[in-house]
C-alpha atoms as a PDB file:
ATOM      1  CA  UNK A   1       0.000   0.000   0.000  1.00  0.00           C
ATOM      2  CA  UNK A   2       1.348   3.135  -1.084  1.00  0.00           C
ATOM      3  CA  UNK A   3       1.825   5.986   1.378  1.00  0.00           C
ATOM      4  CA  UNK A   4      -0.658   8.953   1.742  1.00  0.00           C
ATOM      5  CA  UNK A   5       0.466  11.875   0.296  1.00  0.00           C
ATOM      6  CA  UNK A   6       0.447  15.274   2.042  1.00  0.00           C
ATOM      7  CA  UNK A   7      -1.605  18.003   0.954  1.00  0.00           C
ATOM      8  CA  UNK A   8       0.408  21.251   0.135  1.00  0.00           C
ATOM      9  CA  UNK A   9      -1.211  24.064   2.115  1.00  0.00           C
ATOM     10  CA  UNK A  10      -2.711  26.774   0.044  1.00  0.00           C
ATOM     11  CA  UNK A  11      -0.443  29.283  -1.272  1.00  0.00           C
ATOM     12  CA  UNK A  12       2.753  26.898  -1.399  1.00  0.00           C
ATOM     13  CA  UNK A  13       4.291  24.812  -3.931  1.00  0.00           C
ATOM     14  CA  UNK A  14       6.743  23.048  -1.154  1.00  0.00           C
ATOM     15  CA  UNK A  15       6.715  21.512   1.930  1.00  0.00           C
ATOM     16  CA  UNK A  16       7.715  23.884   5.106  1.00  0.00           C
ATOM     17  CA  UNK A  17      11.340  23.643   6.449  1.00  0.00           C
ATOM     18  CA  UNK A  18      12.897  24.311   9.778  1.00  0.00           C
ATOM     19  CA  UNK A  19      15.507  25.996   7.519  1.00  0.00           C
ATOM     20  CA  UNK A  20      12.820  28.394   6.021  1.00  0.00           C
ATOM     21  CA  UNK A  21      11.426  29.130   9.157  1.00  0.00           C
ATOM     22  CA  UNK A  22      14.469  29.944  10.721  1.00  0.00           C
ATOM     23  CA  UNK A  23      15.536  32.294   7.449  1.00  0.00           C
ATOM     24  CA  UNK A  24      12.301  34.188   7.456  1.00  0.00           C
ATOM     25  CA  UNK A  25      12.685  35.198  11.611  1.00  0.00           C
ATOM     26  CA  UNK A  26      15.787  36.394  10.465  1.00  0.00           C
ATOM     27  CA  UNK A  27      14.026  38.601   7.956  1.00  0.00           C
ATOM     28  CA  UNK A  28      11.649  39.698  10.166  1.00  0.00           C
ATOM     29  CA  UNK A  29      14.257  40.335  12.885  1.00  0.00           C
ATOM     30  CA  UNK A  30      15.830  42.640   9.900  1.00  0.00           C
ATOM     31  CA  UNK A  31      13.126  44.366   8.344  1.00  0.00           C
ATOM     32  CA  UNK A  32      10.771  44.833  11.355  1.00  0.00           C
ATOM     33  CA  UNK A  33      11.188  46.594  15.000  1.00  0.00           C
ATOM     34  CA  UNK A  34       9.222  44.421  16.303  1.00  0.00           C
ATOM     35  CA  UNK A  35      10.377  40.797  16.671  1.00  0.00           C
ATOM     36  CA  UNK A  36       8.580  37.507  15.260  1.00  0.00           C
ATOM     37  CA  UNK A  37       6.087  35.989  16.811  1.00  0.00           C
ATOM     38  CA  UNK A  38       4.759  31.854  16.025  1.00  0.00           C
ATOM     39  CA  UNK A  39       1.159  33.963  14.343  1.00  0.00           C
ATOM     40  CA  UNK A  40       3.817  36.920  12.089  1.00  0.00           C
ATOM     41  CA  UNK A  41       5.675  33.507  10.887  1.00  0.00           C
ATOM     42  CA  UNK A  42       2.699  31.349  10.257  1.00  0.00           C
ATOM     43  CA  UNK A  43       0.954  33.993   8.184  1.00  0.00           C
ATOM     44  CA  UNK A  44       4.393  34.977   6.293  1.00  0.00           C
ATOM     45  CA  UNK A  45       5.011  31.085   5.294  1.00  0.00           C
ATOM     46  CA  UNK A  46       1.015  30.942   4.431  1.00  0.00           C
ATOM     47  CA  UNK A  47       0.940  27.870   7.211  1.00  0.00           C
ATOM     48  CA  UNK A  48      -1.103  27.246   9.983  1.00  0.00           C
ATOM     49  CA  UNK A  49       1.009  27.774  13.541  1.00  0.00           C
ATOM     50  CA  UNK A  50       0.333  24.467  14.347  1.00  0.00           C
ATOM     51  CA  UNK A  51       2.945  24.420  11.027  1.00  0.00           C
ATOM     52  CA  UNK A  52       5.553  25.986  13.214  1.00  0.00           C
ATOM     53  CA  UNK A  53       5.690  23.760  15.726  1.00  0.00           C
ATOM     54  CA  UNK A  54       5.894  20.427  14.065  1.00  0.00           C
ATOM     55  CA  UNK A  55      10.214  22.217  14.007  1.00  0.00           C
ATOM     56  CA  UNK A  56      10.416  23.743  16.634  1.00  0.00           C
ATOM     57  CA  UNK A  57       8.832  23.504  20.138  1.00  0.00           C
ATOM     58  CA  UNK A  58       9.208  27.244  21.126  1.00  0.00           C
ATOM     59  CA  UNK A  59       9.840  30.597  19.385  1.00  0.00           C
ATOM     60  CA  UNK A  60      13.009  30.612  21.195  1.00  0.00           C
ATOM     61  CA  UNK A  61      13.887  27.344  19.449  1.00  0.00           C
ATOM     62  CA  UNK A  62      13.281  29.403  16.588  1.00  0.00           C
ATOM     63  CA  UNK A  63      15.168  32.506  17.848  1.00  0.00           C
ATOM     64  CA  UNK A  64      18.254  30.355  18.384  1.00  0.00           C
ATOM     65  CA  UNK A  65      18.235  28.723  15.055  1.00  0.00           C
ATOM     66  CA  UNK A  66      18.315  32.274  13.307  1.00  0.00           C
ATOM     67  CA  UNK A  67      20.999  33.031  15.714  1.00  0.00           C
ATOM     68  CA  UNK A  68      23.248  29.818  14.177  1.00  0.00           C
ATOM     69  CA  UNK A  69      22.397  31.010  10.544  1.00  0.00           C
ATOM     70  CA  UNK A  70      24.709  34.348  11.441  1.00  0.00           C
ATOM     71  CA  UNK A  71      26.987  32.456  12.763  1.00  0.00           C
ATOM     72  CA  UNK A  72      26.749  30.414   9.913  1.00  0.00           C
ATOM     73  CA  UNK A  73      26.958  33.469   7.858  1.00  0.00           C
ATOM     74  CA  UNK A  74      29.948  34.749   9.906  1.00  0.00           C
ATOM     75  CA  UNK A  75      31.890  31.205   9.006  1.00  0.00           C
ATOM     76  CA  UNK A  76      31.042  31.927   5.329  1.00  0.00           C
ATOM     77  CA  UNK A  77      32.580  35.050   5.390  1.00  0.00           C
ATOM     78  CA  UNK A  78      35.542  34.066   7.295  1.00  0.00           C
ATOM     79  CA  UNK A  79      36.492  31.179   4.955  1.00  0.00           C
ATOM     80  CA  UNK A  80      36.531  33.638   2.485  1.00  0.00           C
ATOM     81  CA  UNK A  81      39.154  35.880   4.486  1.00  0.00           C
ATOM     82  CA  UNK A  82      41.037  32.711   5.526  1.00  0.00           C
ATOM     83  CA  UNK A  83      40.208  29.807   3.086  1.00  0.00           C
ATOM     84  CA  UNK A  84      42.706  26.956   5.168  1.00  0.00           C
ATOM     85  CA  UNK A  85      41.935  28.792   8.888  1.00  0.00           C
ATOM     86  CA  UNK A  86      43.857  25.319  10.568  1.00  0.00           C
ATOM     87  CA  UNK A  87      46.869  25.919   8.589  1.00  0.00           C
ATOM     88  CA  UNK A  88      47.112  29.876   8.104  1.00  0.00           C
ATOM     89  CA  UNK A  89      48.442  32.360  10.888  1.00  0.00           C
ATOM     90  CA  UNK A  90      46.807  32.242  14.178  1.00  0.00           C
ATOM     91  CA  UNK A  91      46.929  35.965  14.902  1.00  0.00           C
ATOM     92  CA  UNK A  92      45.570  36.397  11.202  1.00  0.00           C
ATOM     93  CA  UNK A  93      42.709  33.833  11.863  1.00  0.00           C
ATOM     94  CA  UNK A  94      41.366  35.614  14.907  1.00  0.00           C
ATOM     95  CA  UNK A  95      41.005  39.265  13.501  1.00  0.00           C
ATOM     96  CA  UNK A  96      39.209  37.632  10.564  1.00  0.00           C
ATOM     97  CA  UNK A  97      37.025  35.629  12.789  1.00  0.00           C
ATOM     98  CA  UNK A  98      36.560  39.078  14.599  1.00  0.00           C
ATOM     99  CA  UNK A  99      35.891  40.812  11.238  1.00  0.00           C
ATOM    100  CA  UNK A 100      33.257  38.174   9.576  1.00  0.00           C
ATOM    101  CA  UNK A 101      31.543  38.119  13.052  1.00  0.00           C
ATOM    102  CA  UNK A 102      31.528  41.517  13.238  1.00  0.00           C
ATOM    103  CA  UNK A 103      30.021  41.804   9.872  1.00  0.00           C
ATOM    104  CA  UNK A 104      27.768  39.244  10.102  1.00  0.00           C
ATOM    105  CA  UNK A 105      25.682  40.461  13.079  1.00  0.00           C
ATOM    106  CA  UNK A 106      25.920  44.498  12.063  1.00  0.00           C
ATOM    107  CA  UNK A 107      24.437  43.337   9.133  1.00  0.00           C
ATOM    108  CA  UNK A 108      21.608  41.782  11.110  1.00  0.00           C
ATOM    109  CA  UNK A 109      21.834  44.124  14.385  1.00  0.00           C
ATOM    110  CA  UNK A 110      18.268  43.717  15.519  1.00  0.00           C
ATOM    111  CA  UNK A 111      19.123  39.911  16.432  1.00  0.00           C
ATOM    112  CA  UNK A 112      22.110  40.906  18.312  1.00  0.00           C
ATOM    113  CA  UNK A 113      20.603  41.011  21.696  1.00  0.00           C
ATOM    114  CA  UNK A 114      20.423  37.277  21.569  1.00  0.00           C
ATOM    115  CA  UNK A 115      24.430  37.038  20.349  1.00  0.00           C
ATOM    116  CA  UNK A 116      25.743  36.642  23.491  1.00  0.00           C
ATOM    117  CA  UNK A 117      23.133  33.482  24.378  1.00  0.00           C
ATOM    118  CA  UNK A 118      24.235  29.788  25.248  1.00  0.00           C
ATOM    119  CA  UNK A 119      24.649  28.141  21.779  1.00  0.00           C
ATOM    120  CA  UNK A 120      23.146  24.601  21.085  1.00  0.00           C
ATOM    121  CA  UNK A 121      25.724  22.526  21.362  1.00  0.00           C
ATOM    122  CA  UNK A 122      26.093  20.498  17.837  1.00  0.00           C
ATOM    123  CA  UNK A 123      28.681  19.933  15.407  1.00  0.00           C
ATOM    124  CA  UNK A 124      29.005  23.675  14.097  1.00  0.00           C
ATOM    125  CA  UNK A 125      29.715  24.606  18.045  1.00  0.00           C
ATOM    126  CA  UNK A 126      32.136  21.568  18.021  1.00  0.00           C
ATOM    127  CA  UNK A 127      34.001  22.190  15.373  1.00  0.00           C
ATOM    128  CA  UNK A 128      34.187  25.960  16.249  1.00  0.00           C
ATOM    129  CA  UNK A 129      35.469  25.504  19.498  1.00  0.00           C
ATOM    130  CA  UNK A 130      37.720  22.614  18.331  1.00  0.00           C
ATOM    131  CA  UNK A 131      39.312  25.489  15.562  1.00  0.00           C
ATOM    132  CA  UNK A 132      39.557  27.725  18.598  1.00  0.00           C
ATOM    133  CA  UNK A 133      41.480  25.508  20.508  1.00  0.00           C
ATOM    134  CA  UNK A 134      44.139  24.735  17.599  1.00  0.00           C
ATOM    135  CA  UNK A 135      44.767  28.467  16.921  1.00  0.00           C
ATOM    136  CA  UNK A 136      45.295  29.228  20.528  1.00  0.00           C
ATOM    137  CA  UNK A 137      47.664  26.413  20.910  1.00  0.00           C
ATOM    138  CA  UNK A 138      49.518  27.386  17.687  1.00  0.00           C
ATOM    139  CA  UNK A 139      49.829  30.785  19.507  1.00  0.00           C
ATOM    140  CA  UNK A 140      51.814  28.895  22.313  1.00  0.00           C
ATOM    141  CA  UNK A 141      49.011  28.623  24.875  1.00  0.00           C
ATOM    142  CA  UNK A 142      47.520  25.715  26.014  1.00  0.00           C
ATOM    143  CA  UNK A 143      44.922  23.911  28.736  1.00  0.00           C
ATOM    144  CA  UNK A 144      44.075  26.987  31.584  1.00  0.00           C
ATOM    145  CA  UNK A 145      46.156  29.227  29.705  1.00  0.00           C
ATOM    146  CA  UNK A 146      44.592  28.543  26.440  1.00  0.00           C
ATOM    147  CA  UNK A 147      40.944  29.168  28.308  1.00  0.00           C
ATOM    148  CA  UNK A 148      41.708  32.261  29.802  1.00  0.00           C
ATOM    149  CA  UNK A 149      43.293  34.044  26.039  1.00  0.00           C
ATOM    150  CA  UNK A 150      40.074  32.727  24.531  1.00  0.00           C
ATOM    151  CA  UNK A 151      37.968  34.110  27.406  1.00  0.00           C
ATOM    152  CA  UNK A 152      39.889  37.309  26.676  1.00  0.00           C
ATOM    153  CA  UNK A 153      39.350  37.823  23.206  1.00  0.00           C
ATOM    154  CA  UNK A 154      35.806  36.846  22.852  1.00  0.00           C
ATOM    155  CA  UNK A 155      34.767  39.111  25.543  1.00  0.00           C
ATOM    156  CA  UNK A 156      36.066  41.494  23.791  1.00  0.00           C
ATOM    157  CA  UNK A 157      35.122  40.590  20.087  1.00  0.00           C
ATOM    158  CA  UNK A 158      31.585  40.231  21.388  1.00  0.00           C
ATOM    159  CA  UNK A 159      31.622  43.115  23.513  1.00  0.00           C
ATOM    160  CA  UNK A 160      32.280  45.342  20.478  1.00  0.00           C
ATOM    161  CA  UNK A 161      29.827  44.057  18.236  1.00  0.00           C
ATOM    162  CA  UNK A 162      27.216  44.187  21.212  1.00  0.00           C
ATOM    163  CA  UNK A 163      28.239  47.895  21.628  1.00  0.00           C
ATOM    164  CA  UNK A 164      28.330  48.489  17.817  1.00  0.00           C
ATOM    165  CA  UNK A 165      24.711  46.449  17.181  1.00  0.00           C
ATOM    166  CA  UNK A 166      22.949  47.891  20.054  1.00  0.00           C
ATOM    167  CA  UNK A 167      23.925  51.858  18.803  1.00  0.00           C
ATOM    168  CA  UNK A 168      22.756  51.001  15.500  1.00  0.00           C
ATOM    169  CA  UNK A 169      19.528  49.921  16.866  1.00  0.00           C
ATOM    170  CA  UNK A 170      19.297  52.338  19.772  1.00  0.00           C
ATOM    171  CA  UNK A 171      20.168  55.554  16.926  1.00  0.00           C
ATOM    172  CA  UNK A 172      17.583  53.865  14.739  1.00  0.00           C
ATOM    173  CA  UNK A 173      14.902  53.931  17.265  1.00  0.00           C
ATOM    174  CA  UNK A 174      15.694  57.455  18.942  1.00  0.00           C
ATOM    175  CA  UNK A 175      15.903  58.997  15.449  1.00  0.00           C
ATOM    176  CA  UNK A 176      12.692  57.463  14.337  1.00  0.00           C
ATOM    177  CA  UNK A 177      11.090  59.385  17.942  1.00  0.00           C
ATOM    178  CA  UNK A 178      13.529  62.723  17.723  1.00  0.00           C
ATOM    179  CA  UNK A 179      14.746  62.937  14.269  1.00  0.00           C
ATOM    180  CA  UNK A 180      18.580  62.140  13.681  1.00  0.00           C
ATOM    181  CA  UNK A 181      20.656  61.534  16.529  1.00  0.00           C
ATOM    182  CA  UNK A 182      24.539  63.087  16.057  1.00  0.00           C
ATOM    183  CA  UNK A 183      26.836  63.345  18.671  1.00  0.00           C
ATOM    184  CA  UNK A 184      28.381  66.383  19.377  1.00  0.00           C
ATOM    185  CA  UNK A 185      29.992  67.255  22.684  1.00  0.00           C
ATOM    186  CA  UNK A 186      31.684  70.864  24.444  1.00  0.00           C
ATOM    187  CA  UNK A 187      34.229  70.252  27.354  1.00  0.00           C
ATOM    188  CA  UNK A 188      34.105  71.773  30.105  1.00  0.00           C
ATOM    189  CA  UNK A 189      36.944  74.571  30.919  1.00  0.00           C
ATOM    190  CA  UNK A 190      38.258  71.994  34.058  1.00  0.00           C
ATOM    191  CA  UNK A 191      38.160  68.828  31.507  1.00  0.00           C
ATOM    192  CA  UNK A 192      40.014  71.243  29.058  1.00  0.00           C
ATOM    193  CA  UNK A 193      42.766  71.888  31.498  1.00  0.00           C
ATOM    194  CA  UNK A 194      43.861  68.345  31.837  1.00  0.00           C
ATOM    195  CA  UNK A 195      44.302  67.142  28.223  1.00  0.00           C
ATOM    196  CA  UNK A 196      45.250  68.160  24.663  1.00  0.00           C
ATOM    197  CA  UNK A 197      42.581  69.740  22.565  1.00  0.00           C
ATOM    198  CA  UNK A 198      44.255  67.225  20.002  1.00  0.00           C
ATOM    199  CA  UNK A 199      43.221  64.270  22.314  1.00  0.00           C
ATOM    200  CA  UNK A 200      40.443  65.224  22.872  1.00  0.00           C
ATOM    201  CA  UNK A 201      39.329  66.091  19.204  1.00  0.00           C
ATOM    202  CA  UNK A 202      40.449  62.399  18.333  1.00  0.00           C
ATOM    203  CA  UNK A 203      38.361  60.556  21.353  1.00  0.00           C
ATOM    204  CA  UNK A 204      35.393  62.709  20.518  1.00  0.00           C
ATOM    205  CA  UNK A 205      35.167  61.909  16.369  1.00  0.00           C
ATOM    206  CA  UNK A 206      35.804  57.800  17.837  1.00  0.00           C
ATOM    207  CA  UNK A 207      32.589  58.174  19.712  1.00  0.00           C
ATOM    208  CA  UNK A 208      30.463  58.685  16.063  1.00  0.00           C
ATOM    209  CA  UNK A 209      32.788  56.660  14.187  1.00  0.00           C
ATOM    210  CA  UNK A 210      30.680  53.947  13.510  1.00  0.00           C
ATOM    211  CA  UNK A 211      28.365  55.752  12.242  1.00  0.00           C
ATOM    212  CA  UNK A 212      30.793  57.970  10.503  1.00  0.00           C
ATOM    213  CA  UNK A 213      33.099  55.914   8.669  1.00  0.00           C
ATOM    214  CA  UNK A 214      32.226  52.719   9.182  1.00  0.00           C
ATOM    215  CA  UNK A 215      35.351  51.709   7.224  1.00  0.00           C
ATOM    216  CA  UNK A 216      37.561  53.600   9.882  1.00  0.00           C
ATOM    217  CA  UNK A 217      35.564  52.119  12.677  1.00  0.00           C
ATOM    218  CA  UNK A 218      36.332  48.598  11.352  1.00  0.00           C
ATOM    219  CA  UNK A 219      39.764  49.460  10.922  1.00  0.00           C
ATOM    220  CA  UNK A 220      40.369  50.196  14.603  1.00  0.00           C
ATOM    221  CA  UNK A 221      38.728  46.979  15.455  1.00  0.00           C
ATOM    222  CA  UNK A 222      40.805  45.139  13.875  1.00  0.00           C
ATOM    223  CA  UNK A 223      43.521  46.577  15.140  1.00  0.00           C
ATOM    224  CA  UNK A 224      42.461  46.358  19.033  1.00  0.00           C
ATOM    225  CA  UNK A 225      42.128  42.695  18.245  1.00  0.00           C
ATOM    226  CA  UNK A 226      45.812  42.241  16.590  1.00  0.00           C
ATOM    227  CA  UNK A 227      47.101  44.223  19.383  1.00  0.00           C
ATOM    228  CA  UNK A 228      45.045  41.979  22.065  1.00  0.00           C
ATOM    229  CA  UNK A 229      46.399  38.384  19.899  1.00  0.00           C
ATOM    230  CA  UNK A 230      49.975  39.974  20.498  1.00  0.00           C
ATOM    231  CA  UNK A 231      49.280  40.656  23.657  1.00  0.00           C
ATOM    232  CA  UNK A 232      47.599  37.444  24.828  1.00  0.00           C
ATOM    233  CA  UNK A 233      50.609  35.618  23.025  1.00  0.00           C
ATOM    234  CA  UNK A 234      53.122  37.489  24.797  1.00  0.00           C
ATOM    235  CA  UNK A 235      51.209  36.142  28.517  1.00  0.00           C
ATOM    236  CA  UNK A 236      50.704  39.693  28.771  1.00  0.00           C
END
């Protein structure tokens, strides 16, 4: 007896995906201000949200799978910095992992919030941690030593993005209630006594950089990172 077949909801000429559930949260995390909810995703797919959770018990199931496909993104971008990442320099490997992160979630800032949150563990958290672990060693650190570097540098790779992300999306939403937000500051005459109008100008243009030049801004990133590497190498 052959098996039934399964009627094709209205509207849609395949069968729904956890992939294509977890690609269209992303798009609504992109294109909306508000996030997705089971009923927005449902009605997007043209399923019933009954649909939804046949994949995925919760909408943080769902939140967390859009959170892999940046990473997932990010590892895309960073094989194309660093095509042979086990056999290339160590230092170079982690400012490019820094850079496609980086990239990665400013170009979906909205989801950012959730960055920082516990991946799943699977094979792509494996395998990441597992390249980790090689470059550190290659650096000349290994076991506690190796933990603490790593510790190190991801607090502050994913400290910047988080601070980079969450202005984009805090400008965003302030402009949209006050009209454009630019920062512009005057020191005070007992600030102005105790440094360089030159040190000052230069801190003061960093604080709007991002929004600036985002080129620049990028550029200085990478930097703090190849300076932290050297750093971190040197058991400094």
């Amino acid at each position: 007896m052959s098996s039934p077949v399964t009627r094709l909801p209205k509207d849609r000429q395949t069968h729904l995906s956890a992939k294509e559930i977890a690609t269209e949260a992303l798009r609504q995390f992109d294109e909306s201000r508000t996030e997705p909810s089971i009923r927005s995703l449902a009605e997007a797919l043209n399923v019933a949200p009954s649909a939804i959770y046949h994949h995925y018990p919760s909408r943080a199931a769902i939140v967390q799978a859009a959170v892999e496909r940046v990473w997932w993104e990010a590892t895309s971008s960073l094989l194309e910095l660093t095509p042979e990442p086990f056999e290339a320099d160590p230092t170079e490997v982690l400012v490019n992992t820094g850079l496609a992160s980086r990239r990665a979630w400013l170009a979906h800032y909205r989801l950012a919030p959730y960055l920082a949150a516990s991946p799943e563990v699977n094979d792509f958290t494996r395998d990441a941690l597992g390249l980790m672990s090689g470059v550190f060693e290659k650096l000349g650190l290994e076991g506690e030593e190796a933990a603490a570097a790593f510790h190190i540098y991801a607090a502050f790779m994913i400290g910047s993005v988080l601070f980079t992300a969450s202005r984009k999306a805090a400008n965003e939403q302030l402009a949209a209630e006050t009209g454009e937000v630019r920062f512009q500051i005057e020191h005070t005459p007992a600030a102005a006594r105790r440094s360089s109008e030159a040190t000052r100008a230069a801190i003061d243009e960093t604080m709007a950089l991002a929004v600036d030049d985002p080129i620049a801004d990028e550029e200085l990133f990478a930097e703090g990172l190849r300076r932290l590497v050297a750093s971190l190498a040197r058991g400094e």
